[in-house]
N, C-alpha and C. Protein backbone atom coordinates (compact mmCIF):
# COMPACT_ATOMS: atom_id res chain seq x y z
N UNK A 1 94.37 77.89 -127.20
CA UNK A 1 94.78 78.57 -126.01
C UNK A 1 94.33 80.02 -126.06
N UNK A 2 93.93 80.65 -124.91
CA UNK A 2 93.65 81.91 -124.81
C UNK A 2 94.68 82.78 -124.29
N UNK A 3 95.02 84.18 -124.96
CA UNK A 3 95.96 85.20 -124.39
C UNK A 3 95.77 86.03 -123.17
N UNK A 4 96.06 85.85 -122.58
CA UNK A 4 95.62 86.54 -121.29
C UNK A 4 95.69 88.07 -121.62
N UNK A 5 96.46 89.04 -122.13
CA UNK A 5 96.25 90.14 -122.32
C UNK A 5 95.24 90.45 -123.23
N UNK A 6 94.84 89.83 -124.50
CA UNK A 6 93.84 90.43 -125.17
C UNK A 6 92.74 89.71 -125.64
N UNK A 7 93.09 88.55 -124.61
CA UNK A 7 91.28 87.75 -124.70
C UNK A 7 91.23 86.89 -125.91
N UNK A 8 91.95 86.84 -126.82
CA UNK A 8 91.79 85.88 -128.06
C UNK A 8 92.31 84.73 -128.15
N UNK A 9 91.67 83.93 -129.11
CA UNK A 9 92.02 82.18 -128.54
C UNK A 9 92.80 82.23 -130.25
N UNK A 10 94.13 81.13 -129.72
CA UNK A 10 95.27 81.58 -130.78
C UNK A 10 96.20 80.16 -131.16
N UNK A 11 96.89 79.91 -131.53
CA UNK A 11 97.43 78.48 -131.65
C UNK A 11 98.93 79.06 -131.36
N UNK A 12 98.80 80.32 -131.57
CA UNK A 12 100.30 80.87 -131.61
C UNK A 12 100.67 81.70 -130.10
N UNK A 13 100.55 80.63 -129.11
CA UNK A 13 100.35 81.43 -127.77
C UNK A 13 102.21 80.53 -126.78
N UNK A 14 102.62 81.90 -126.62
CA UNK A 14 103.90 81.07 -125.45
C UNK A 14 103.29 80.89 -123.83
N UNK A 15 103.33 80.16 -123.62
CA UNK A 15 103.14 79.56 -122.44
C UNK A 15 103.94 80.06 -121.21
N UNK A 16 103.44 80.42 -120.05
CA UNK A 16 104.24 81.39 -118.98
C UNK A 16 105.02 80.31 -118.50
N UNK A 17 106.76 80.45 -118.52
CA UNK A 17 107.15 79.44 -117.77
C UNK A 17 107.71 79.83 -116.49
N UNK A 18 107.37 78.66 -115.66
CA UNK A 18 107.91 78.97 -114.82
C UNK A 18 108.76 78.14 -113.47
N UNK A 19 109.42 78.95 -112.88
CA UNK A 19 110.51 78.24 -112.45
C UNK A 19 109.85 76.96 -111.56
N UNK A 20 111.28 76.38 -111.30
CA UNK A 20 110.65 75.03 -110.05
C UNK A 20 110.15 75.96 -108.98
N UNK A 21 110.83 76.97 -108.01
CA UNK A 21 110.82 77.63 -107.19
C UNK A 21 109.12 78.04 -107.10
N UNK A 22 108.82 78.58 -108.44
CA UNK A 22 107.41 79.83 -108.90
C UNK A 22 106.54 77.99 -108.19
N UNK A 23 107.23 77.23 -109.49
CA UNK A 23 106.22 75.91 -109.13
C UNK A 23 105.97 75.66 -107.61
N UNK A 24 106.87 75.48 -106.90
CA UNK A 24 106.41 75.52 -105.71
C UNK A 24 105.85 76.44 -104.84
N UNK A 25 106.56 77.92 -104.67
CA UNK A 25 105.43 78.83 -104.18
C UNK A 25 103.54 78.53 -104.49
N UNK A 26 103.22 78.63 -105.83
CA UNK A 26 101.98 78.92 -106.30
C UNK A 26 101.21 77.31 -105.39
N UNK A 27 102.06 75.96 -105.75
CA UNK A 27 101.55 74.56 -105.42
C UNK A 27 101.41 74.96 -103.23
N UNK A 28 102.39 75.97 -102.89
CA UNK A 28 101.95 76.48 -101.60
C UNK A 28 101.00 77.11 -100.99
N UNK A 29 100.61 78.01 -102.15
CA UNK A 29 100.06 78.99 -102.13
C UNK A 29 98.39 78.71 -102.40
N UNK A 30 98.00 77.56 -102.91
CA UNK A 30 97.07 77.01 -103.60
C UNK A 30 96.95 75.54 -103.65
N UNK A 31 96.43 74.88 -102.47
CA UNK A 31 96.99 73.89 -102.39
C UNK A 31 96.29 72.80 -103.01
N UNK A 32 96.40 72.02 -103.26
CA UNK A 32 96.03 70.91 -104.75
C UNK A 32 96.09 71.45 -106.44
N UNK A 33 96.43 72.64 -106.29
CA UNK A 33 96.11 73.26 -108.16
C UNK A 33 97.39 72.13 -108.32
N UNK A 34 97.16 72.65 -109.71
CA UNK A 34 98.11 71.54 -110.67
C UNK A 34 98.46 72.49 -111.77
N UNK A 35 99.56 73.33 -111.22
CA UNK A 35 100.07 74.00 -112.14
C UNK A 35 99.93 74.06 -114.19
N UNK A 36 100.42 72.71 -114.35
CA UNK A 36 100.49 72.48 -115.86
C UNK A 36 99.12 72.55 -116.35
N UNK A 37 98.37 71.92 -115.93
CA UNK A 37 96.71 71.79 -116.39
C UNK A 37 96.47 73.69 -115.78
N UNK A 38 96.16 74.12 -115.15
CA UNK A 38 96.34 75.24 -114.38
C UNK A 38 96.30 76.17 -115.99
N UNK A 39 97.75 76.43 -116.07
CA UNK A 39 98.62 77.58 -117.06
C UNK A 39 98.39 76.72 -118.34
N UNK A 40 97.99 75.69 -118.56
CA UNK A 40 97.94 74.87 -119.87
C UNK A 40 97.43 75.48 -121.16
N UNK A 41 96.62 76.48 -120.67
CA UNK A 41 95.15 77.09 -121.68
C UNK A 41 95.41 78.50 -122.01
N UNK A 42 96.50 78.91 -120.82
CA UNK A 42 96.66 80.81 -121.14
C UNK A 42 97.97 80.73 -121.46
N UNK A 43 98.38 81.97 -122.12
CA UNK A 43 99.69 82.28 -122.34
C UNK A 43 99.53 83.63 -123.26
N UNK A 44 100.60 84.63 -124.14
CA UNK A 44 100.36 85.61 -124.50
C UNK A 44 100.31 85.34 -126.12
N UNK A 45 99.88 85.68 -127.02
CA UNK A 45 99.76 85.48 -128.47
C UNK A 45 101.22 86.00 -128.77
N UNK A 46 101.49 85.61 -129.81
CA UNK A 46 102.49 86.12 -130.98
C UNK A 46 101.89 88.06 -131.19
N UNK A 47 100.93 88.31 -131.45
CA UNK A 47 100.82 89.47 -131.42
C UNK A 47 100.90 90.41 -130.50
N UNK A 48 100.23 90.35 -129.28
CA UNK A 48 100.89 90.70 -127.97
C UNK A 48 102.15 90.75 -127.77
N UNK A 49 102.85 89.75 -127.78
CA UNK A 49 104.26 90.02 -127.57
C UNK A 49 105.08 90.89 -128.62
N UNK A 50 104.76 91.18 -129.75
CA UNK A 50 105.35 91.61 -130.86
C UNK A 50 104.88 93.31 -130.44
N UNK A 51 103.60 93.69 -129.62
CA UNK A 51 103.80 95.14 -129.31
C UNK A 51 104.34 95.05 -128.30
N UNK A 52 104.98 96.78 -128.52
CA UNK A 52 105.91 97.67 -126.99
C UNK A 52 105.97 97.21 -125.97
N UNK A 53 106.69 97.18 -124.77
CA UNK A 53 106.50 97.01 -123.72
C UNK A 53 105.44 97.86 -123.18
N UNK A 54 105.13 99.06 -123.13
CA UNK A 54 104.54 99.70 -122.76
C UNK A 54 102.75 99.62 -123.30
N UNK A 55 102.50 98.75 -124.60
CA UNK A 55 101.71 98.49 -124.99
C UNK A 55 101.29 97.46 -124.53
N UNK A 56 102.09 96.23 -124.16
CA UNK A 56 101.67 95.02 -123.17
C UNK A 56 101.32 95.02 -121.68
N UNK A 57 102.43 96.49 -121.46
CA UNK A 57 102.06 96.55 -120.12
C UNK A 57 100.31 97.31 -119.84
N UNK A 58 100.26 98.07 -120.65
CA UNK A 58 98.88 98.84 -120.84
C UNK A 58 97.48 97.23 -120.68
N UNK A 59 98.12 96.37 -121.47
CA UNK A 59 97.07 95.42 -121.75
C UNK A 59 96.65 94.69 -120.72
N UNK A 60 98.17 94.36 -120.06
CA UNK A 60 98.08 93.53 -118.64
C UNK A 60 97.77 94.00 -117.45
N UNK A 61 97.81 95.10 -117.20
CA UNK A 61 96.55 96.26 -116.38
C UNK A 61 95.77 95.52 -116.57
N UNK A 62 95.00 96.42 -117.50
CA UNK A 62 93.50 96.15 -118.39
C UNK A 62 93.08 94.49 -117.69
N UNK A 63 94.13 93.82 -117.69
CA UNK A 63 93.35 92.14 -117.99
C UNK A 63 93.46 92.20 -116.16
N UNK A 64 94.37 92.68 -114.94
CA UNK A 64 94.53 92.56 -113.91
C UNK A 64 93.17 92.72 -113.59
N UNK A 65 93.23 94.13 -113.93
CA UNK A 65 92.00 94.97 -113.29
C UNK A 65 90.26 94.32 -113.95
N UNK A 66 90.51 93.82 -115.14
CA UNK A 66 88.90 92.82 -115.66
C UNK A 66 89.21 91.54 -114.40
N UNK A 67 89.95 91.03 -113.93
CA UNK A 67 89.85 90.00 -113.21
C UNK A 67 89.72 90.07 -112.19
N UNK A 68 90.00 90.95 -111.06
CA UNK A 68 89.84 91.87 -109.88
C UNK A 68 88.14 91.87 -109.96
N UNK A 69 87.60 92.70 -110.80
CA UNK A 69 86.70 93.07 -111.06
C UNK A 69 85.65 91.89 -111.22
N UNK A 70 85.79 90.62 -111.58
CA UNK A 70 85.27 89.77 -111.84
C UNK A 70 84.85 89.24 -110.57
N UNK A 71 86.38 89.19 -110.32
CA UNK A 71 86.41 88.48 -108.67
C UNK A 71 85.48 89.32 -107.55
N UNK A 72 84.97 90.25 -107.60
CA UNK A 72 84.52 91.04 -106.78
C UNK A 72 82.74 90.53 -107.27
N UNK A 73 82.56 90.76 -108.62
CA UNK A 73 81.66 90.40 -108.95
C UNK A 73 81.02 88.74 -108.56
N UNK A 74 81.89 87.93 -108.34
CA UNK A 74 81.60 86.99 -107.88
C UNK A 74 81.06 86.91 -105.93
N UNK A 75 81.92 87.25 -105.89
CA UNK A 75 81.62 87.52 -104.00
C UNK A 75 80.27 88.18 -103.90
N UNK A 76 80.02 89.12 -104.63
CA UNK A 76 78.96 89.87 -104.09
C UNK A 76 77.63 88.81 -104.96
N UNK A 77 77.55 88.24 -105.73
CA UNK A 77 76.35 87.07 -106.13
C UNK A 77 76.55 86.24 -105.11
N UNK A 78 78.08 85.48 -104.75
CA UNK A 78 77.74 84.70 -103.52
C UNK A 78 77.24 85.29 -102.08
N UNK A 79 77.30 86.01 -101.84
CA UNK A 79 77.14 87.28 -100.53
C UNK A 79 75.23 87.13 -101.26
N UNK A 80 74.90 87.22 -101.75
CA UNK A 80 73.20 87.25 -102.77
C UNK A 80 72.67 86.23 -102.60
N UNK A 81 73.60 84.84 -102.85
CA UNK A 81 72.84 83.76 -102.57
C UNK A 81 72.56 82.94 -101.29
N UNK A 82 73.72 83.63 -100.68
CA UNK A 82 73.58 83.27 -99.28
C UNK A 82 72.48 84.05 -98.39
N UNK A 83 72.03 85.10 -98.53
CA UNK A 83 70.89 85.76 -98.12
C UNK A 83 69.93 85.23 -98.48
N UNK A 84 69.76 84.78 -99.93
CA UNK A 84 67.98 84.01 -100.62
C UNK A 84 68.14 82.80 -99.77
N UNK A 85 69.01 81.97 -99.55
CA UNK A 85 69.04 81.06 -98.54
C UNK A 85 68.58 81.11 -97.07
């Protein structure tokens, strides 16, 4: 499993749980995902959680803002390929 705050693949990872309620918003929100398979693979390491709050929170920025960033990066290659087309 991979940690979502610091990118490393770990055996020692807790899994985000979440409520029936979360379950249903997100299954609303996204319609066919499959939650369990979904969240199956991420969660935060044993080491992550063992620093500060303020040290996790620093990390989970960091990982918001790399994924934002990704996501943007994606649009603009598709926005690229749709023009070579």
């Amino acid at each position: 499993m991979t940690c979502v705050l610091c990118g490393k693949t770990s055996i020692d990872i807790r899994r985000f749980p979440l409520s029936p309620g979360a379950l249903k918003m997100l299954e609303k929100q996204i319609p066919g995902v499959k939650p369990d398979e979904t969240l199956a693979n991420n969660g935060v390491c044993g080491e992550c959680m063992a620093l500060p709050f303020t040290e996790r929170k620093k990390l989970a920025d960091k990982a918001i803002k790399g994924e934002l960033d990704e996501h943007r990066r994606d649009l603009m290659k598709d926005a690229l390929k749709k023009r070579e087309n």
